[in-house]
PDB file of N, CA and C in Angstrom:
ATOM      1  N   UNK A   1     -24.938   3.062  -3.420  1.00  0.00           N
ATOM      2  CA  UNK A   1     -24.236   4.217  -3.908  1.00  0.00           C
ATOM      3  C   UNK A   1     -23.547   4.953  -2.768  1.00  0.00           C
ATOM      4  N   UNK A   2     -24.316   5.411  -1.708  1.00  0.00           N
ATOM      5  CA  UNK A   2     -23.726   6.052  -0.567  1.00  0.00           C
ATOM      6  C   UNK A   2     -22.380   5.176   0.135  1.00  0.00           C
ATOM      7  N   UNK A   3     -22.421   3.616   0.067  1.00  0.00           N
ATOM      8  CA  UNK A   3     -21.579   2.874   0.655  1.00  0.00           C
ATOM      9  C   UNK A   3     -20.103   3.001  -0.556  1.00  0.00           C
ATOM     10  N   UNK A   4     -20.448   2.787  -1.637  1.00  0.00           N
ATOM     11  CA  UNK A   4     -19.383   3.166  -3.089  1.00  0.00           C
ATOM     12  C   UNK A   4     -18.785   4.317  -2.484  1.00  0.00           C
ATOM     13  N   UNK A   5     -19.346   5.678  -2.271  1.00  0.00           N
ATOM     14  CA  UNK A   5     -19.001   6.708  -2.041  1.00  0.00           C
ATOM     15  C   UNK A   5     -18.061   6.499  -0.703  1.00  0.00           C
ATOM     16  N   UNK A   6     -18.709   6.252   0.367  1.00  0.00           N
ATOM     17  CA  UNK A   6     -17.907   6.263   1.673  1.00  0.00           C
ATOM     18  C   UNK A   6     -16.895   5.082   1.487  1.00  0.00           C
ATOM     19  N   UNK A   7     -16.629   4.348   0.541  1.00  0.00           N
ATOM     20  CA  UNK A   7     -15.395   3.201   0.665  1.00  0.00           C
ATOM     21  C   UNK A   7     -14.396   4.006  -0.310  1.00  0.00           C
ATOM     22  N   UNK A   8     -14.793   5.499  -1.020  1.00  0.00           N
ATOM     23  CA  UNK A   8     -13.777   6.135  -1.832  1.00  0.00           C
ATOM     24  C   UNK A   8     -13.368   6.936  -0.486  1.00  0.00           C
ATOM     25  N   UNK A   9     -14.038   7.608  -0.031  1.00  0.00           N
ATOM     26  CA  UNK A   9     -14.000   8.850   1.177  1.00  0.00           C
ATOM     27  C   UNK A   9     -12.464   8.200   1.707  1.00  0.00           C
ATOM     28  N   UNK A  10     -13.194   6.685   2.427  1.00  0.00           N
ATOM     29  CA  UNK A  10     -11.807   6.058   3.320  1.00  0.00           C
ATOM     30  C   UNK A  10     -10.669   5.674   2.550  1.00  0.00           C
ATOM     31  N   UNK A  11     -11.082   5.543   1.483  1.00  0.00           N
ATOM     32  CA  UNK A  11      -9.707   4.806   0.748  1.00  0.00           C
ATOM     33  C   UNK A  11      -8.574   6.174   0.754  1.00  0.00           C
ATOM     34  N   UNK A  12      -9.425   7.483  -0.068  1.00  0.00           N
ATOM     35  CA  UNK A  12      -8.446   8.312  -0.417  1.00  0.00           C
ATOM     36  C   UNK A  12      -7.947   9.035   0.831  1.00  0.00           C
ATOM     37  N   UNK A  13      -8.686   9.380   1.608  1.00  0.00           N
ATOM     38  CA  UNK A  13      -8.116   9.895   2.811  1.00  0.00           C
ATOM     39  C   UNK A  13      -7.300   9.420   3.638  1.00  0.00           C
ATOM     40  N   UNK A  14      -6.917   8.126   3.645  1.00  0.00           N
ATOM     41  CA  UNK A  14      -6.325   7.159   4.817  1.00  0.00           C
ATOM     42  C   UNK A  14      -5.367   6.621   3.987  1.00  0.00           C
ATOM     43  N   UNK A  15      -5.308   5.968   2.598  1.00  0.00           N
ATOM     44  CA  UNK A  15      -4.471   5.588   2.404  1.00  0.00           C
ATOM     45  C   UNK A  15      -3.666   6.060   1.177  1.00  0.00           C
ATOM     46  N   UNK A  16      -3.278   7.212   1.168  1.00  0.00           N
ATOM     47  CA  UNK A  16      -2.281   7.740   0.137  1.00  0.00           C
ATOM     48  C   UNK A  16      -0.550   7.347   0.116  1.00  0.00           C
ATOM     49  N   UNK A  17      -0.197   6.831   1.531  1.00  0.00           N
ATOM     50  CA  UNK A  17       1.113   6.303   1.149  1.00  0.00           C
ATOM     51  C   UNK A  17       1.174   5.330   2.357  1.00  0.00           C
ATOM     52  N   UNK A  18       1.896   4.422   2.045  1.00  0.00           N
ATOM     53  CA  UNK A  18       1.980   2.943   2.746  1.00  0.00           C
ATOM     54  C   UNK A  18       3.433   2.366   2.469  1.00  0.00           C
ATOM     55  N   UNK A  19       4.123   2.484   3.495  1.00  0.00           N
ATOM     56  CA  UNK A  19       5.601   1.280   2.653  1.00  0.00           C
ATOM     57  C   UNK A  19       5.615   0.130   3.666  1.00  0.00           C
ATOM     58  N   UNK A  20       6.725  -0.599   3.989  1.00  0.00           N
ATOM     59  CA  UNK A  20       6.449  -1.767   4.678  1.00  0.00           C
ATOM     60  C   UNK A  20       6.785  -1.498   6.102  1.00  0.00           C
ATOM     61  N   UNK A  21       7.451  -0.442   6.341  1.00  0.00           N
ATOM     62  CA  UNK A  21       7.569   0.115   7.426  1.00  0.00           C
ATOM     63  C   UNK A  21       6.043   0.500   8.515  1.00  0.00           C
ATOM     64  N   UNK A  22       5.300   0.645   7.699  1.00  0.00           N
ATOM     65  CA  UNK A  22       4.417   1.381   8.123  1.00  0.00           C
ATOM     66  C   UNK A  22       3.474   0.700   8.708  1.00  0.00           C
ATOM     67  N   UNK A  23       2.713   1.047  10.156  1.00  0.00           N
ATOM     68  CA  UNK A  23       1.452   0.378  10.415  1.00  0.00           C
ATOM     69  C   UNK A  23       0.694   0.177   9.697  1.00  0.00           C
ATOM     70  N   UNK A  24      -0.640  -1.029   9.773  1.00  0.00           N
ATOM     71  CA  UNK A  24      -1.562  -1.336   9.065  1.00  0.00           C
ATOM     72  C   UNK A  24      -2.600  -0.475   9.279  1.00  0.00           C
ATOM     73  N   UNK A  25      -3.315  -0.245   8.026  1.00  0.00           N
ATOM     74  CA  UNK A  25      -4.591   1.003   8.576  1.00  0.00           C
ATOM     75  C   UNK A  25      -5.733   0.442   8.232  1.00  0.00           C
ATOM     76  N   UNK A  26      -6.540   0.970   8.509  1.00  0.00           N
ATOM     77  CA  UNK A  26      -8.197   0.545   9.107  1.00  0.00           C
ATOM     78  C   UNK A  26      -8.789   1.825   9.164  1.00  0.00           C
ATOM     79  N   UNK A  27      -9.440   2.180   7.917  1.00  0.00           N
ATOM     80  CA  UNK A  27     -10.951   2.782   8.039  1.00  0.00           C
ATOM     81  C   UNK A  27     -11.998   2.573   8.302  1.00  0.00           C
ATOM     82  N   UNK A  28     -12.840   2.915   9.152  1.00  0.00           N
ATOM     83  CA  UNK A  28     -14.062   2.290   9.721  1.00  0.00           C
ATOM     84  C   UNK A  28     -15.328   3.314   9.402  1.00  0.00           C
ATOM     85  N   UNK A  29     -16.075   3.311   8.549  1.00  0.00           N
ATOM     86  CA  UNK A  29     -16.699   4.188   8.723  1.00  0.00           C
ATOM     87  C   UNK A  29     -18.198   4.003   9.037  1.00  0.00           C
ATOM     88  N   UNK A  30     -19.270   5.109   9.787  1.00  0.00           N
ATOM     89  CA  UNK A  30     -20.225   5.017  10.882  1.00  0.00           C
ATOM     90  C   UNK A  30     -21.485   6.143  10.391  1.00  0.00           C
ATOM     91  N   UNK A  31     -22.249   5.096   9.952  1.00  0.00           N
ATOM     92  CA  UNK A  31     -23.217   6.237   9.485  1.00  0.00           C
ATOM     93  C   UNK A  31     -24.592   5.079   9.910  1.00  0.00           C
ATOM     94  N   UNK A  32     -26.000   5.808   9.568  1.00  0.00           N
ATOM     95  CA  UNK A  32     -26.584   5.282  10.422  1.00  0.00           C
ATOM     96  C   UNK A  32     -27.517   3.730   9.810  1.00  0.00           C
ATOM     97  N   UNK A  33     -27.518   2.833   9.546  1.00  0.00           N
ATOM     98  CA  UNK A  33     -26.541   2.143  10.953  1.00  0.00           C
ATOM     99  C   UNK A  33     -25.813   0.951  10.937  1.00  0.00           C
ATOM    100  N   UNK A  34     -25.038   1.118  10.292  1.00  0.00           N
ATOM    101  CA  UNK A  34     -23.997   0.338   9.697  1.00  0.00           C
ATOM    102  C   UNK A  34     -22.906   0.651  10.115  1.00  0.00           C
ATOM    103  N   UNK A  35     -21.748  -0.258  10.450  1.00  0.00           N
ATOM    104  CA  UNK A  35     -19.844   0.216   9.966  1.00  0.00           C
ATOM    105  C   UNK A  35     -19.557  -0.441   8.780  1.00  0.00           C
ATOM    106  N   UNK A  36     -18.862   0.332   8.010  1.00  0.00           N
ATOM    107  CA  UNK A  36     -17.846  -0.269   7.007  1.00  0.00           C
ATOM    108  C   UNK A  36     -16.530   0.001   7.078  1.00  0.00           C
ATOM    109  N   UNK A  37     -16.061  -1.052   7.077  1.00  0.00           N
ATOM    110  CA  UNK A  37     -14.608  -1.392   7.340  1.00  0.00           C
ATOM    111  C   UNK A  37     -13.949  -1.282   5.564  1.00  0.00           C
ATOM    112  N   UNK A  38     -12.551  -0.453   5.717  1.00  0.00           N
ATOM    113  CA  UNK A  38     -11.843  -0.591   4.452  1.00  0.00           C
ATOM    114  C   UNK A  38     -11.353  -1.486   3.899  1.00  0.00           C
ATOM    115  N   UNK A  39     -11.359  -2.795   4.982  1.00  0.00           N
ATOM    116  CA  UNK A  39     -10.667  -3.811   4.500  1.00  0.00           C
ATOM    117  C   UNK A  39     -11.420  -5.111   5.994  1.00  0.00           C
ATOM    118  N   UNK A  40     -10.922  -5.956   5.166  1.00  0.00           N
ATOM    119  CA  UNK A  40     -11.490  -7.084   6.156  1.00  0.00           C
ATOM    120  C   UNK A  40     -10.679  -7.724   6.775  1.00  0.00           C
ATOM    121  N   UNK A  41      -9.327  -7.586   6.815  1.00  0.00           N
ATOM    122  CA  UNK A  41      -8.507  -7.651   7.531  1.00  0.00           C
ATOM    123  C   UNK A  41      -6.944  -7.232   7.612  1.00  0.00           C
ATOM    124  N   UNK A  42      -6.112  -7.311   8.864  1.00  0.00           N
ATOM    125  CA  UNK A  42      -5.223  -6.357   8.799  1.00  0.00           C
ATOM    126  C   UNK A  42      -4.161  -7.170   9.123  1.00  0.00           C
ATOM    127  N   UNK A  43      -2.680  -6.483   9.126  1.00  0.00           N
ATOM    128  CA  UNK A  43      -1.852  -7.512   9.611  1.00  0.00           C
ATOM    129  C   UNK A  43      -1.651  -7.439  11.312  1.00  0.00           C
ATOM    130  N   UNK A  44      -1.398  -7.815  12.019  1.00  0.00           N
ATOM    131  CA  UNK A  44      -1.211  -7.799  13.732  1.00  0.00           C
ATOM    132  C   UNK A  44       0.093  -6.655  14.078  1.00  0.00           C
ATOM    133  N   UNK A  45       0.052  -6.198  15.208  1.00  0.00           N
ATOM    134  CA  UNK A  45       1.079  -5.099  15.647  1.00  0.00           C
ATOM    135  C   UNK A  45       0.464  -3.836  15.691  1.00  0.00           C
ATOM    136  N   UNK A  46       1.003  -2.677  14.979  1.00  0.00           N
ATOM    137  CA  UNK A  46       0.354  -1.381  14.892  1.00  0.00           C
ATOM    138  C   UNK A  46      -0.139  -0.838  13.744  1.00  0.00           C
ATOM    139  N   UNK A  47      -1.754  -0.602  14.613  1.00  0.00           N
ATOM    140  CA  UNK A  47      -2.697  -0.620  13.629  1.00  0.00           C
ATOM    141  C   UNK A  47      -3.117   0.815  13.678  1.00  0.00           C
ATOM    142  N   UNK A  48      -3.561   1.840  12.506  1.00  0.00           N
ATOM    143  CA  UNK A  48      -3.898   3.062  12.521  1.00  0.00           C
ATOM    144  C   UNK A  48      -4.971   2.885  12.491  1.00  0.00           C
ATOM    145  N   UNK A  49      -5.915   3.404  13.417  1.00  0.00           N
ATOM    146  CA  UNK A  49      -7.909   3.058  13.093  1.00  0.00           C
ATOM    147  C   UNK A  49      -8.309   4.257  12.922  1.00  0.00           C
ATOM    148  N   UNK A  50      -8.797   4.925  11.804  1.00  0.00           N
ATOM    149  CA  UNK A  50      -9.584   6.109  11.863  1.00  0.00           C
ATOM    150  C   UNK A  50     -11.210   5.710  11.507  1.00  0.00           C
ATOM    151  N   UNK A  51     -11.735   6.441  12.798  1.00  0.00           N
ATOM    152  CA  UNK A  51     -13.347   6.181  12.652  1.00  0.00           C
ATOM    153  C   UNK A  51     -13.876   7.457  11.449  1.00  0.00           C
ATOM    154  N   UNK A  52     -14.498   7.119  10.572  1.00  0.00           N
ATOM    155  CA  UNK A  52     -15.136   8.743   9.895  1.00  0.00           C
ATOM    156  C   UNK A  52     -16.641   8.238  10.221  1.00  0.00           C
ATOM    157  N   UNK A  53     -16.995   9.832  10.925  1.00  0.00           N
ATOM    158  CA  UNK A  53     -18.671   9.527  10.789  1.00  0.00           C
ATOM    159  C   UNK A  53     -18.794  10.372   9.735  1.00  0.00           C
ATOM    160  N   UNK A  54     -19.808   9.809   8.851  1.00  0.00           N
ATOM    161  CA  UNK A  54     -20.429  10.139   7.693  1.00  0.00           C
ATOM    162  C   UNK A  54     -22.382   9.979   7.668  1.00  0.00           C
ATOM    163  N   UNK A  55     -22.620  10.052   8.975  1.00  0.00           N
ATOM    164  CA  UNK A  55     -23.720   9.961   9.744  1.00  0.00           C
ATOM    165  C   UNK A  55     -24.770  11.528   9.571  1.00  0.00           C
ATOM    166  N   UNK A  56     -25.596  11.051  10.271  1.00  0.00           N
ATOM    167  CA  UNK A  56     -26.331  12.663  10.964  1.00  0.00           C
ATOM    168  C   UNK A  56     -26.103  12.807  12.365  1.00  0.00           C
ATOM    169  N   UNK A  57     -25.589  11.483  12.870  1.00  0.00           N
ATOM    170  CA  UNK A  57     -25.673  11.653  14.428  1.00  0.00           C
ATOM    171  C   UNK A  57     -24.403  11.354  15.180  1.00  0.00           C
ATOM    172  N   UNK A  58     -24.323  11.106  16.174  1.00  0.00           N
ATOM    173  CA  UNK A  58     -23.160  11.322  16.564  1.00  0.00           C
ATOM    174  C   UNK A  58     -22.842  10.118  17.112  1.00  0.00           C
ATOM    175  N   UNK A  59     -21.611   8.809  16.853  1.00  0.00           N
ATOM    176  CA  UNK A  59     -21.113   7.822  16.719  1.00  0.00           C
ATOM    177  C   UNK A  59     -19.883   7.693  17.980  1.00  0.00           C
ATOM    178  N   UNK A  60     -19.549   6.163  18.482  1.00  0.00           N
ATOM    179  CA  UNK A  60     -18.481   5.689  18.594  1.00  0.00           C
ATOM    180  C   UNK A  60     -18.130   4.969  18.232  1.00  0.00           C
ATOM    181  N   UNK A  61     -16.896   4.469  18.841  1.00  0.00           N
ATOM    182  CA  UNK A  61     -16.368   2.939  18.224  1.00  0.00           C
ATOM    183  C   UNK A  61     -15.860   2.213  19.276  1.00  0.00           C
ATOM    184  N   UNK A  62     -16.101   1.083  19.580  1.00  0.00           N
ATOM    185  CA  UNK A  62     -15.463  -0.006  20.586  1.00  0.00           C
ATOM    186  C   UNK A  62     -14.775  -1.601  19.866  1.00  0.00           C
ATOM    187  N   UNK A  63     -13.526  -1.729  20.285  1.00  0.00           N
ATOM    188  CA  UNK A  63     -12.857  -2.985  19.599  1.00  0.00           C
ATOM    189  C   UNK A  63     -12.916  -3.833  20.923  1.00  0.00           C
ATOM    190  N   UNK A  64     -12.996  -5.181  20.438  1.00  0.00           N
ATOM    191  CA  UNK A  64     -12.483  -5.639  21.210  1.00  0.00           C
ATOM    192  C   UNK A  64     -12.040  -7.547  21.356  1.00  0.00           C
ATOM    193  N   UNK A  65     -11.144  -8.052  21.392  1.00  0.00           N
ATOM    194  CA  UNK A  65     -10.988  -9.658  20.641  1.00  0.00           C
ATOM    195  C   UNK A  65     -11.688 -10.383  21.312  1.00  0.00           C
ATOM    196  N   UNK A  66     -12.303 -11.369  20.129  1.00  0.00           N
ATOM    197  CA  UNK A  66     -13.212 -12.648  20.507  1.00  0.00           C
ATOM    198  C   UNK A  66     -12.309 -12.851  21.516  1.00  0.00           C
ATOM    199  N   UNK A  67     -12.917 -13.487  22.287  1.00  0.00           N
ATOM    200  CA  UNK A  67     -12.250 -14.097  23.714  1.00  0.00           C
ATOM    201  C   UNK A  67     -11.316 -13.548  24.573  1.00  0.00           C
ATOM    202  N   UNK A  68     -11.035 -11.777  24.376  1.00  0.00           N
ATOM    203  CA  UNK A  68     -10.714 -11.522  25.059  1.00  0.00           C
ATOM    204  C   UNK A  68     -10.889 -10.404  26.286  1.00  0.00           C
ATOM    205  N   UNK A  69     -10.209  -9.502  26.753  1.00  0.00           N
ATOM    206  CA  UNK A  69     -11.452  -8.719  27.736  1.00  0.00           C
ATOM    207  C   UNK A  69     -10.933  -7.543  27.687  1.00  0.00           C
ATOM    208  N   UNK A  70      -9.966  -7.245  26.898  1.00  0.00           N
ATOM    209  CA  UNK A  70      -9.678  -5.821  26.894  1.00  0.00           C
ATOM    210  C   UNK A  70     -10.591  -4.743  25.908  1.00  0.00           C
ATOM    211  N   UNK A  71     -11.009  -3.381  26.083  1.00  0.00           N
ATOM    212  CA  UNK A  71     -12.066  -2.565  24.841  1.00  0.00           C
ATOM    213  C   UNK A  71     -11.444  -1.819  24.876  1.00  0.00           C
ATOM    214  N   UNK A  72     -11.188  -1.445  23.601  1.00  0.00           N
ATOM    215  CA  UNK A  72     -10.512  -0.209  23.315  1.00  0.00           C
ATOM    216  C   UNK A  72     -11.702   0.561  22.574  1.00  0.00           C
ATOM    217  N   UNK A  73     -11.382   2.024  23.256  1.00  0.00           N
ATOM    218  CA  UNK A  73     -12.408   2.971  22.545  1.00  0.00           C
ATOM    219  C   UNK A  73     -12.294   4.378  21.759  1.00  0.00           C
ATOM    220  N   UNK A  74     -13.108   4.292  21.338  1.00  0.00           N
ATOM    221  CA  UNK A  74     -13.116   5.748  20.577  1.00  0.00           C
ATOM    222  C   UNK A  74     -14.073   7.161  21.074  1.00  0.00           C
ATOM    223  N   UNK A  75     -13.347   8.349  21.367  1.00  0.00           N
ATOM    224  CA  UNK A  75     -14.500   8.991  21.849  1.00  0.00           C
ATOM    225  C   UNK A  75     -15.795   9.168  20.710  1.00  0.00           C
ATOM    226  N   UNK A  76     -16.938   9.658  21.319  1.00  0.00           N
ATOM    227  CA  UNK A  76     -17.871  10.574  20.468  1.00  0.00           C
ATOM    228  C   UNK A  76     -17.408  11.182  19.351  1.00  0.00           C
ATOM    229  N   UNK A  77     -17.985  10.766  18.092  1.00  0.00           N
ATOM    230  CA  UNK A  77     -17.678  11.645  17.194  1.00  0.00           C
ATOM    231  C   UNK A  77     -18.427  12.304  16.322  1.00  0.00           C
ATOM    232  N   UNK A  78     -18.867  13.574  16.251  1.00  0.00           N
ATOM    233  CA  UNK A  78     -19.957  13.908  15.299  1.00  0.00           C
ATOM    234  C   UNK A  78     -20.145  13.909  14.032  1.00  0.00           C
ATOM    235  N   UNK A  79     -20.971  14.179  13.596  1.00  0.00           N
ATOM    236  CA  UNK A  79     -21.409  14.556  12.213  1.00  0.00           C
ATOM    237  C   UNK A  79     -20.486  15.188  11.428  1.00  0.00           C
ATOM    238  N   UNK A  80     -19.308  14.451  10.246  1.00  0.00           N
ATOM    239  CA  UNK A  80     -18.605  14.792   9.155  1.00  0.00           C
ATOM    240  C   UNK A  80     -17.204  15.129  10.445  1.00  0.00           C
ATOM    241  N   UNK A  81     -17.024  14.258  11.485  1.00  0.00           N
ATOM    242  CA  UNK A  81     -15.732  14.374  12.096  1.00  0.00           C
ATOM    243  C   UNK A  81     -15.282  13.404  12.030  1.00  0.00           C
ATOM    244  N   UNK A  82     -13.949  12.841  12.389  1.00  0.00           N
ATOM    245  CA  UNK A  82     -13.150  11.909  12.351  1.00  0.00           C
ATOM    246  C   UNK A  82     -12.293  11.543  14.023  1.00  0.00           C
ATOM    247  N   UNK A  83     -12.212  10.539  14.074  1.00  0.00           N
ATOM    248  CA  UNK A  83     -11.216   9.967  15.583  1.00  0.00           C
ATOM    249  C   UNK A  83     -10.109   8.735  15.010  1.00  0.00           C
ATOM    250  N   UNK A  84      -9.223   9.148  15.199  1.00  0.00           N
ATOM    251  CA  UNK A  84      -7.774   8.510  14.820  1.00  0.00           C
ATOM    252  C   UNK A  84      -7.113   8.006  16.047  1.00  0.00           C
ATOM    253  N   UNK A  85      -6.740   6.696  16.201  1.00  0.00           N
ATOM    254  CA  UNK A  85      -6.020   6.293  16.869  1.00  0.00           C
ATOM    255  C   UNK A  85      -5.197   5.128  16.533  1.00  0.00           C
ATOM    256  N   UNK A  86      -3.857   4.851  17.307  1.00  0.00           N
ATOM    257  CA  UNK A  86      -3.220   3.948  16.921  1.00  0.00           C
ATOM    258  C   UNK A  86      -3.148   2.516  18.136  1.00  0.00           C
ATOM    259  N   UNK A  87      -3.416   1.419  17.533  1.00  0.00           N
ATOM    260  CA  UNK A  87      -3.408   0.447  18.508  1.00  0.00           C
ATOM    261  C   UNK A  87      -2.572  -0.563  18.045  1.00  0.00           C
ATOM    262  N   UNK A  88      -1.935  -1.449  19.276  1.00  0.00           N
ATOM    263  CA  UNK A  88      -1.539  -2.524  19.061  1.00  0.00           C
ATOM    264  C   UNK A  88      -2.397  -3.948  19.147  1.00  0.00           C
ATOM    265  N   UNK A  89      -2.769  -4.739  18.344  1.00  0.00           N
ATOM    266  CA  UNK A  89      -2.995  -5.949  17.527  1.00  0.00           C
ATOM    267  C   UNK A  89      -2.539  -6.969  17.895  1.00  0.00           C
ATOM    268  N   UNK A  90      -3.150  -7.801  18.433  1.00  0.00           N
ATOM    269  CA  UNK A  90      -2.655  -9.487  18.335  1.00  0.00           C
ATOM    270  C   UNK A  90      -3.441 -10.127  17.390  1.00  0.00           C
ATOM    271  N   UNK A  91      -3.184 -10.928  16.826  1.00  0.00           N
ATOM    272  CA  UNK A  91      -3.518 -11.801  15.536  1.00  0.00           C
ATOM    273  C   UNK A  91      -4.938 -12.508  16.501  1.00  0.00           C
ATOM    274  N   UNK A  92      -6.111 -12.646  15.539  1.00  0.00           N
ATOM    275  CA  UNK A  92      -7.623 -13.096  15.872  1.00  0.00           C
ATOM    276  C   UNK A  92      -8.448 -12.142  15.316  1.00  0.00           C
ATOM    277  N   UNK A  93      -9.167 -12.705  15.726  1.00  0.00           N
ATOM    278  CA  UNK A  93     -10.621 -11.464  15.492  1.00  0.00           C
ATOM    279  C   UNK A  93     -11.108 -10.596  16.421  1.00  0.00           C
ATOM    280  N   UNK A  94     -11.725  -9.412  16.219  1.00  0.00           N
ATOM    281  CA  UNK A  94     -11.896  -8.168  16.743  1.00  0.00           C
ATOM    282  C   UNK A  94     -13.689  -7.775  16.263  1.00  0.00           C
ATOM    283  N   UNK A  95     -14.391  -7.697  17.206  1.00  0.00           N
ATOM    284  CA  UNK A  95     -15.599  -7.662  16.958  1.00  0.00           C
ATOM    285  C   UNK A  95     -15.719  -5.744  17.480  1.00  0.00           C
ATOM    286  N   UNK A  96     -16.425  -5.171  16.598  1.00  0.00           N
ATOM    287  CA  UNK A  96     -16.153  -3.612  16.561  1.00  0.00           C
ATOM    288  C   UNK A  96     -17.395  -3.478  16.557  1.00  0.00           C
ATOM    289  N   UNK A  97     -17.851  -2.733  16.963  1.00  0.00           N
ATOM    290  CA  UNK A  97     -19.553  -1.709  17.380  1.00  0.00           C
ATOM    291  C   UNK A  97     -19.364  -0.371  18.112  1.00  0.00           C
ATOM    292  N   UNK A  98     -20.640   0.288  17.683  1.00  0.00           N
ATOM    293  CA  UNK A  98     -21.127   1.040  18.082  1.00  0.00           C
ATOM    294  C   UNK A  98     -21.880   1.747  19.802  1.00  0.00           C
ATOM    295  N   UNK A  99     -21.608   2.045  20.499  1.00  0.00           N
ATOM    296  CA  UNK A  99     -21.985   1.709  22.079  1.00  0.00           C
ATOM    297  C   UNK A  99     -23.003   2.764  22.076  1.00  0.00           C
ATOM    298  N   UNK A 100     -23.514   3.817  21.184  1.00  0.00           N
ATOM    299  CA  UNK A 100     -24.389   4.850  21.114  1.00  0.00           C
ATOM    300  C   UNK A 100     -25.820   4.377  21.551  1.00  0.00           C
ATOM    301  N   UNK A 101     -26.368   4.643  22.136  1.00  0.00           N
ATOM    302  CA  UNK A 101     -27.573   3.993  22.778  1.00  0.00           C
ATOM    303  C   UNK A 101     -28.308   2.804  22.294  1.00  0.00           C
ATOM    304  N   UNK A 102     -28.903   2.390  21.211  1.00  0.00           N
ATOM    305  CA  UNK A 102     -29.026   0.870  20.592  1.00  0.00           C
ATOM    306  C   UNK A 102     -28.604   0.972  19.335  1.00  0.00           C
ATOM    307  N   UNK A 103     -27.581   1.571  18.772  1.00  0.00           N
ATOM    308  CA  UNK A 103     -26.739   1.396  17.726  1.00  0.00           C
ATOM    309  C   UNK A 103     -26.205   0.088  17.214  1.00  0.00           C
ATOM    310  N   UNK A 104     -25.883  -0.805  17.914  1.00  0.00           N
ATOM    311  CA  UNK A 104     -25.511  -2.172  17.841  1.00  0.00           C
ATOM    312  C   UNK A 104     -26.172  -2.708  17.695  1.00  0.00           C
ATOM    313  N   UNK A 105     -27.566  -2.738  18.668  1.00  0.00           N
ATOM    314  CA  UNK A 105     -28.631  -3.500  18.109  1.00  0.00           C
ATOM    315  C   UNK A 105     -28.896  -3.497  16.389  1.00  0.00           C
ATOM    316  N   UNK A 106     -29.053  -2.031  16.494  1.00  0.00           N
ATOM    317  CA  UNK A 106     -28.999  -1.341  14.926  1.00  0.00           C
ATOM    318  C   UNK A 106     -28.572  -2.091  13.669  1.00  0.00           C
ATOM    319  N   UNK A 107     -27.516  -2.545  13.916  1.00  0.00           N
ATOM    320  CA  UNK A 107     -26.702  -3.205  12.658  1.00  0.00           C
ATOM    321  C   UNK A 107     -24.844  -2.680  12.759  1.00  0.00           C
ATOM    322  N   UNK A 108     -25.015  -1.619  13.740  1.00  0.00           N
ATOM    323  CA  UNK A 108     -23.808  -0.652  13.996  1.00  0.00           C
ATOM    324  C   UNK A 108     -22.479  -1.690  14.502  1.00  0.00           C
ATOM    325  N   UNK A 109     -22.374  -2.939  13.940  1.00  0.00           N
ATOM    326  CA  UNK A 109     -21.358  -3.565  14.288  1.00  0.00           C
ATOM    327  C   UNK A 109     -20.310  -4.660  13.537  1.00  0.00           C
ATOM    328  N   UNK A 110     -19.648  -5.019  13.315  1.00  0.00           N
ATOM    329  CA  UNK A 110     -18.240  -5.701  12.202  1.00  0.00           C
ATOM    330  C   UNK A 110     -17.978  -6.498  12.558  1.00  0.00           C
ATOM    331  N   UNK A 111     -16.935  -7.188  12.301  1.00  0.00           N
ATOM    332  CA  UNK A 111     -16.277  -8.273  12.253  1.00  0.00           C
ATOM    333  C   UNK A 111     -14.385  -7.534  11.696  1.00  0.00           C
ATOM    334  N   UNK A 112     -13.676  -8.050  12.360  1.00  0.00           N
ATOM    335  CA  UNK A 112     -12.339  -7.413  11.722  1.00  0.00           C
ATOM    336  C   UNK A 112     -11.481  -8.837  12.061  1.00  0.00           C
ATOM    337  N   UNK A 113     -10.401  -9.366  11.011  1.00  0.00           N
ATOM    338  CA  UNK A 113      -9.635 -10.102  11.102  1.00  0.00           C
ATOM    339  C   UNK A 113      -8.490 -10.149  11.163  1.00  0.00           C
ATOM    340  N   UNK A 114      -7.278  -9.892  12.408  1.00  0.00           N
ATOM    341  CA  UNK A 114      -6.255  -9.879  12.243  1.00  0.00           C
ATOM    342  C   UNK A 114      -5.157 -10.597  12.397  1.00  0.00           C
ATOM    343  N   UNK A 115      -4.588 -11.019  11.394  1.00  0.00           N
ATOM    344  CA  UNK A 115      -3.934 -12.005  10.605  1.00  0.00           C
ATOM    345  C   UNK A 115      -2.338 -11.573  11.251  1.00  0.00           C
ATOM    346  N   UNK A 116      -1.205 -12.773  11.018  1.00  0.00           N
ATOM    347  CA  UNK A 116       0.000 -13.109  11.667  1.00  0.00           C
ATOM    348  C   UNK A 116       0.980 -11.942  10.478  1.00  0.00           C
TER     349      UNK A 116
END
């Protein structure tokens, strides 16, 4: 029920208008101790990522592609806040977690697929 709820939270907040112009978006959301992703995968180029914590505690987010070595991050975000950023995408997969002290261990981590 709580996961139903937080996949409405991201849907309505993030995606109210979309044309083809527009970057691909990615809700991620971080509660304890799970991410859920709005979608399972995105198209490559520019991607809008908004983290929502919907947590008690206070969350990040780290991307970063199978096989490759760059991390992109998200600051700290607390309890019922949000971190928005826009990144550029190369087509593969993107393994996303949590870096909060054993959050990852936790379960605090995804899988994201981005497609040509």
């Amino acid at each position: 029920m709580i996961r139903a709820a937080l996949v409405a939270v991201i849907t309505l907040g993030l995606f109210s208008s979309h044309s083809a112009a527009s970057p691909a978006r990615l809700g991620v959301g971080a509660s304890e101790f799970h991410l859920m992703l709005s979608r399972g995968s995105v198209k490559a180029g520019r991607v809008v990522i908004q983290l929502q914590n919907t947590g008690q505690d206070v969350h990040d987010l780290r991307l970063r592609r199978i096989g490759g070595n760059r991390i992109y991050s998200f600051p700290l975000t607390g309890p019922g806040n949000r971190a928005t950023r826009t990144l550029k995408l190369l087509p593969g997969r993107y393994r996303l977690w949590c870096s909060v002290a054993d959050h990852e261990q936790l379960g605090m981590q995804a899988v994201l697929r981005v497609r040509r």
